[in-house]
Protein backbone atom coordinates (compact mmCIF):
# COMPACT_ATOMS: atom_id res chain seq x y z
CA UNK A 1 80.56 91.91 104.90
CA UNK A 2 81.31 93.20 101.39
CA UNK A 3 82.46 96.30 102.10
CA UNK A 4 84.63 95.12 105.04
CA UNK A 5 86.30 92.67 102.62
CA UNK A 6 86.86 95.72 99.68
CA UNK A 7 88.70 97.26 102.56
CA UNK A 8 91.38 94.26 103.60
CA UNK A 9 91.82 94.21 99.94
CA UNK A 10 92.45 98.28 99.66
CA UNK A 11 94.70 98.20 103.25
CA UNK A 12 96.56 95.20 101.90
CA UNK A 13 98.09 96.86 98.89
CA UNK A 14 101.01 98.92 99.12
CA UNK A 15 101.19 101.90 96.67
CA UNK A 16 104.12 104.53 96.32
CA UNK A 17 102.55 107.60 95.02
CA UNK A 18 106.00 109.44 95.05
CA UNK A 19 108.95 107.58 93.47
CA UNK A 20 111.60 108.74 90.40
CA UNK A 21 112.09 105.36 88.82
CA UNK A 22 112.16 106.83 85.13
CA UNK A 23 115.87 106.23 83.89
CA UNK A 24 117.39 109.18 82.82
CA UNK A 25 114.96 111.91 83.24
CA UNK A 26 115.84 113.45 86.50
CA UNK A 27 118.35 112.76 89.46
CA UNK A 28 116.56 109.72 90.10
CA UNK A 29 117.32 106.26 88.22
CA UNK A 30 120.12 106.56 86.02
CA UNK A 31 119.85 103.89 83.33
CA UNK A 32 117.06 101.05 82.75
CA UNK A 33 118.86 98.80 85.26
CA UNK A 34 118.55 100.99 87.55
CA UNK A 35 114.98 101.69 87.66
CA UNK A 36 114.73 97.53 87.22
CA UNK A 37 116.87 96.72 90.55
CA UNK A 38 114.74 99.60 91.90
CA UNK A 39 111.62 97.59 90.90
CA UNK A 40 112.85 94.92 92.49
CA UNK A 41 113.41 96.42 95.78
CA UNK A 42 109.51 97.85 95.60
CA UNK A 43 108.47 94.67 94.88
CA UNK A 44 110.63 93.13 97.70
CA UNK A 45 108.79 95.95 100.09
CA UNK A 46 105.44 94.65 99.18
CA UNK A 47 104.92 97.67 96.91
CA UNK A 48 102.50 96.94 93.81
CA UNK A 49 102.11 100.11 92.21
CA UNK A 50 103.84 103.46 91.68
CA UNK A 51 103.48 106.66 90.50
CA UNK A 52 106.36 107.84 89.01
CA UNK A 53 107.25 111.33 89.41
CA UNK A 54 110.31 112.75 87.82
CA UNK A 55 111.07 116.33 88.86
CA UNK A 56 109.43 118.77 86.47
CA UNK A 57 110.40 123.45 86.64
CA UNK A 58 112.72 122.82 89.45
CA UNK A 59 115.23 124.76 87.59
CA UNK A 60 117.22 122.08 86.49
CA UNK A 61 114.31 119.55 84.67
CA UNK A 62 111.51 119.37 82.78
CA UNK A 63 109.30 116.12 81.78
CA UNK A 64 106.89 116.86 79.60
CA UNK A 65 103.22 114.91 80.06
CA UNK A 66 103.88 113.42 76.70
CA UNK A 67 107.44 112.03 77.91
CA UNK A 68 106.42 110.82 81.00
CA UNK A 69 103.50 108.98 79.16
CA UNK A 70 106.09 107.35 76.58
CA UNK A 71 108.69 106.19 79.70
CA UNK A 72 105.97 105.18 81.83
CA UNK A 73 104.79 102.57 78.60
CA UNK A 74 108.33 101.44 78.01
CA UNK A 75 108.72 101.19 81.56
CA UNK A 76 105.98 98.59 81.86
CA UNK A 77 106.64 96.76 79.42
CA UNK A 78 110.09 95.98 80.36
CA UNK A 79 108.71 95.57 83.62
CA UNK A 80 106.27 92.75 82.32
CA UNK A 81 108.76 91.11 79.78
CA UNK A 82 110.88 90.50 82.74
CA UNK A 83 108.34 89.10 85.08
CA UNK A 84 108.22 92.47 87.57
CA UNK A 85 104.84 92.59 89.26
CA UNK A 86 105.02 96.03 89.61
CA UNK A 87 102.65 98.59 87.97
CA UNK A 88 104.03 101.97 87.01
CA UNK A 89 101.95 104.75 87.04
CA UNK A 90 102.31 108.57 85.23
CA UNK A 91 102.90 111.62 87.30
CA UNK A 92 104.86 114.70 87.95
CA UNK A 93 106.93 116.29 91.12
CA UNK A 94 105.97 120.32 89.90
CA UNK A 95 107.82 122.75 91.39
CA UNK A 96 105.83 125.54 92.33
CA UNK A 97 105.66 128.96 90.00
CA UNK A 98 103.27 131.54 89.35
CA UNK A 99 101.79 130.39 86.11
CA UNK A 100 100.96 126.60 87.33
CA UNK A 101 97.38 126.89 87.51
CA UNK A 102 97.15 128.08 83.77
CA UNK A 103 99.69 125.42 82.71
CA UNK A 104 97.27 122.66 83.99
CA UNK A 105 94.18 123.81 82.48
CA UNK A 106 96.62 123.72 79.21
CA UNK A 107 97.52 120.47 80.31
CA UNK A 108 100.84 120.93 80.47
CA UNK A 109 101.29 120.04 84.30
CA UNK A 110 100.31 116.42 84.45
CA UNK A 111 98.19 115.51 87.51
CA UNK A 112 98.79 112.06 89.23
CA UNK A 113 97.34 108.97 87.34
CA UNK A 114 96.47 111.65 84.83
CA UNK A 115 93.27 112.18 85.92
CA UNK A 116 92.98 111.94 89.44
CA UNK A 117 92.55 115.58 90.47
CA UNK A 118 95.86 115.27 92.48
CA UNK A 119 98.68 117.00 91.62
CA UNK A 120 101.90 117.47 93.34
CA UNK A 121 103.40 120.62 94.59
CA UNK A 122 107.11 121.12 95.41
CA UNK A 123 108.27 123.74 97.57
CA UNK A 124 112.10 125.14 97.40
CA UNK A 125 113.78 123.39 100.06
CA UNK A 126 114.46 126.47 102.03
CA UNK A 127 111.15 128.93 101.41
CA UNK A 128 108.22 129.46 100.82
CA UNK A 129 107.09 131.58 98.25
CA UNK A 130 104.68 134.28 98.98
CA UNK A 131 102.07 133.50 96.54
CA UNK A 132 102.00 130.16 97.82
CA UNK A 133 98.65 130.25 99.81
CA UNK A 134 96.76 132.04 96.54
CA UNK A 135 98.22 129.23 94.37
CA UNK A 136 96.62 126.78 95.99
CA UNK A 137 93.44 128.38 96.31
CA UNK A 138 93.54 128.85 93.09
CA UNK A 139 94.07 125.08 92.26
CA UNK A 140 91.21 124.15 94.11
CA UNK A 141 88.95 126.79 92.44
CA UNK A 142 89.81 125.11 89.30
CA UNK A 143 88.77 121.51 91.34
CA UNK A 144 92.48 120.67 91.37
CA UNK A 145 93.41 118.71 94.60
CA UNK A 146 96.92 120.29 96.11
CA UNK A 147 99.18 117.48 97.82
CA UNK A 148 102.35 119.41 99.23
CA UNK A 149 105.09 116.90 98.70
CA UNK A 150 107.74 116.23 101.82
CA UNK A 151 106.94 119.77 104.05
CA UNK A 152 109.04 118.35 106.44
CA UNK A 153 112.32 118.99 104.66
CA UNK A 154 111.35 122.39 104.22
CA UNK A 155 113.46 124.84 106.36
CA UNK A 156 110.71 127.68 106.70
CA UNK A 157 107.66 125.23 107.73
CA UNK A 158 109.68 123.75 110.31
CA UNK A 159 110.68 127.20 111.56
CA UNK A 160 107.10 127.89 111.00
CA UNK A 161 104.67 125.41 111.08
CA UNK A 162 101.47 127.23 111.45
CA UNK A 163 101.96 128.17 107.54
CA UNK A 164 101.13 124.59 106.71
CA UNK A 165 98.74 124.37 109.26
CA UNK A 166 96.89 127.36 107.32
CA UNK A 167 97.66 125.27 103.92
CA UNK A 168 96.11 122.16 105.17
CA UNK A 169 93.00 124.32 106.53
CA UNK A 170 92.56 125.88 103.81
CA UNK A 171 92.09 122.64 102.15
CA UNK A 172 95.57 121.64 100.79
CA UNK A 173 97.27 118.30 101.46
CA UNK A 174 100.56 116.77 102.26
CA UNK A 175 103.01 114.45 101.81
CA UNK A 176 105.63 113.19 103.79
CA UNK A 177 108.60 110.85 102.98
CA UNK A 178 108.39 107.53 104.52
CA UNK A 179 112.80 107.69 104.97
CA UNK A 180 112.11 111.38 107.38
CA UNK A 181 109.23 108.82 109.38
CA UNK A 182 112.07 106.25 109.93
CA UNK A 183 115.10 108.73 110.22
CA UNK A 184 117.17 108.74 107.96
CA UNK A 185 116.83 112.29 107.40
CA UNK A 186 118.05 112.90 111.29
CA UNK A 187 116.17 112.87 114.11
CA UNK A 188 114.98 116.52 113.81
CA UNK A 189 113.33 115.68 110.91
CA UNK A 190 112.04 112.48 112.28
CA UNK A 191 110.50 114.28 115.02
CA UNK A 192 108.85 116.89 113.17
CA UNK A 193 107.51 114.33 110.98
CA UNK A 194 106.25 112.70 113.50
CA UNK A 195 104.22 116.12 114.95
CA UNK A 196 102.86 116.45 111.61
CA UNK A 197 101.19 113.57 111.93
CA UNK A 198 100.44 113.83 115.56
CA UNK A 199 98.74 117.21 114.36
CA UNK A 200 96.88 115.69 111.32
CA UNK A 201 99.29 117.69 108.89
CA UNK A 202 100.18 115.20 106.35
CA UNK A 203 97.72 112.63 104.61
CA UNK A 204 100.24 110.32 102.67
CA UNK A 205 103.21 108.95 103.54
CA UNK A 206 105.34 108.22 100.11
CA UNK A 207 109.15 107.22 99.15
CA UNK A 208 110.35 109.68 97.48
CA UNK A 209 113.26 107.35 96.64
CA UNK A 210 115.70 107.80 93.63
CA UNK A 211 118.04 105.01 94.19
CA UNK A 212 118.36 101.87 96.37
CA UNK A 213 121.06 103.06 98.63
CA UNK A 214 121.41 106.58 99.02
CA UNK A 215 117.77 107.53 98.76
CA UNK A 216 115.40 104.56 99.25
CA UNK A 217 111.80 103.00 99.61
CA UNK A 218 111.58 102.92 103.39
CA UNK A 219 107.63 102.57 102.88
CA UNK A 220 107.93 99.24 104.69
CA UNK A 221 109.62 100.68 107.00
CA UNK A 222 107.61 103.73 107.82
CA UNK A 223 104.79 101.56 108.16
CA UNK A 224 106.46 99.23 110.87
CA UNK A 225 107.22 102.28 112.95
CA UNK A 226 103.66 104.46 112.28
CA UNK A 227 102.08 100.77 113.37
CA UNK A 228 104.31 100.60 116.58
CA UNK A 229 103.64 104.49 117.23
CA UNK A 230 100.09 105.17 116.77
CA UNK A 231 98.44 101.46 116.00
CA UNK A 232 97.33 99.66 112.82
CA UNK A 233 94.63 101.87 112.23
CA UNK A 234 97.19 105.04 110.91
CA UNK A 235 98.87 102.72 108.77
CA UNK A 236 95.36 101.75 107.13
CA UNK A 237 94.75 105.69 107.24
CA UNK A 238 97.69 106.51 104.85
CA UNK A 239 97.35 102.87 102.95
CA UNK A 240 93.99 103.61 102.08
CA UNK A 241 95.16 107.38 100.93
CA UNK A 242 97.72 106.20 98.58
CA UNK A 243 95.06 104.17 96.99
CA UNK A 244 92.32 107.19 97.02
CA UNK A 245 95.18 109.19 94.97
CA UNK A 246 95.50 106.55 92.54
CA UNK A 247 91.35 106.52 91.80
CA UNK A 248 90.75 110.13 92.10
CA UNK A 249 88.60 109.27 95.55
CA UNK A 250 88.69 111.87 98.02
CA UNK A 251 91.30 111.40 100.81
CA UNK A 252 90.44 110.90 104.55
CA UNK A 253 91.48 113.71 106.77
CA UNK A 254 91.00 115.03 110.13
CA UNK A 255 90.56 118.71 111.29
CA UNK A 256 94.25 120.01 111.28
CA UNK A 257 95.82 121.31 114.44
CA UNK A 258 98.47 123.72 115.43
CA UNK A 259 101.84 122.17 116.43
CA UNK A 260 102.72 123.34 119.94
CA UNK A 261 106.50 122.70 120.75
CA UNK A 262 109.23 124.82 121.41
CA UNK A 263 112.12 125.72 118.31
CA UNK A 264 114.07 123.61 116.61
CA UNK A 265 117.65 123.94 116.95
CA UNK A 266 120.61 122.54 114.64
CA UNK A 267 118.62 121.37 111.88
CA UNK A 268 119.96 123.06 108.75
């Protein structure tokens, strides 16, 4: 009876373990009110925790661990001075590059919740790079978990899905946005979001937001439609997920399958 009850307590929280709600670090929030009416909107979605994850060697920014540490603490305590139930946790969106393992063990990638094991990987929107499969490998060798954030935006794994499939075989995970789940990304991307999950490609379902218009929470959302789609049970999958991330558990996951379909046409 115990352990049922720890899990209605686990599937009844709502965490956002992909979210840029640090003002003025990235192309996410802006100013302070920003990331405030943003907090509001989480809060308003039943969220109760985030990671926040301000873009980090995309090319264009770079947040430091130490940074994100000092913005996360200011963040929180505005947060609580203003009577915001919302938790903000420290994390990074890391684009991918060939020195990223060695940067970790140097601590200057910064895992999610610091210590979880997790860290995020970013692929360029239209590629992926060669040494992407030995990168990953080489994360894990290191015991570094590898959570590829939104693969369903990415123009080469939905011309090619089977890379990801080898990814997620060879022990990586993935993340997709919860806006692509309830399209607002198209319905190409919808559907293809929907086939990862069909073909137990993706593990966690996360924001991603930046804003409250353009670029949203949707988590709520997502959930509603996952629940409609494939039952209450997927929404406790990823639910439960978002929490494992935050307490460096390891994440439920079933055996990975190819996605059989014919081309996409259109999307890009």
């Amino acid at each position: 009876m115990r352990e049922k009850d720890g899990l209605k307590k686990v599937v009844s929280r709502m965490i956002d373990i992909h979210c840029h709600i640090i003002p003025g670090v990235d192309d996410g929030a802006s100013t302070l009110e920003d990331s405030i009416v943003m907090a509001k909107e989480a809060v308003d979605q039943g969220i109760d925790t985030i990671i926040a994850t301000p873009h980090h060697k995309n090319g264009e920014y770079e947040n430091s661990r130490l940074e994100i540490f000092d913005h996360v603490q200011q963040l929180n305590a505005e947060l609580e001075q203003r009577g915001i139930a919302l938790t903000i946790l420290p994390g990074q969106e890391t684009r991918i590059y060939g020195e990223m393992v060695q940067d970790l063990i140097k601590e200057e990638v910064l895992p999610l919740n610091v210590d979880s094991g997790y860290v995020f990987v970013e692929l360029p929107s239209d590629q992926v790079p060669r040494y992407t499969e030995r990168l990953l490998f080489d994360l894990q060798r290191e015991g570094i978990k590898p959570i590829i954030v939104h693969p369903e935006r990415n123009k080469k794994l939905i011309q090619e899905p089977d890379l990801l499939y080898q990814f997620v075989k060879g022990g990586a995970y993935t993340q997709v946005t919860a806006a692509s789940v309830a399209g607002k990304f198209g319905k190409s991307i919808q559907k293809f979001s929907h086939q990862l999950i069909e073909a137990n490609l993706t593990h966690l379902i996360a924001s991603d937001a930046h804003n409250t218009h353009s670029r949203g929470f949707y988590l709520k959302k997502a959930y509603e439609v996952i629940k409609n789609k494939y039952g209450a049970s997927s929404v406790y999958y990823f639910m439960e997920n978002a929490f494992y991330v935050t307490e460096g558990q390891m994440l439920a996951a079933n055996p990975p399958e190819h996605i059989k379909r014919k081309k996409f046409l259109g999307i890009f």
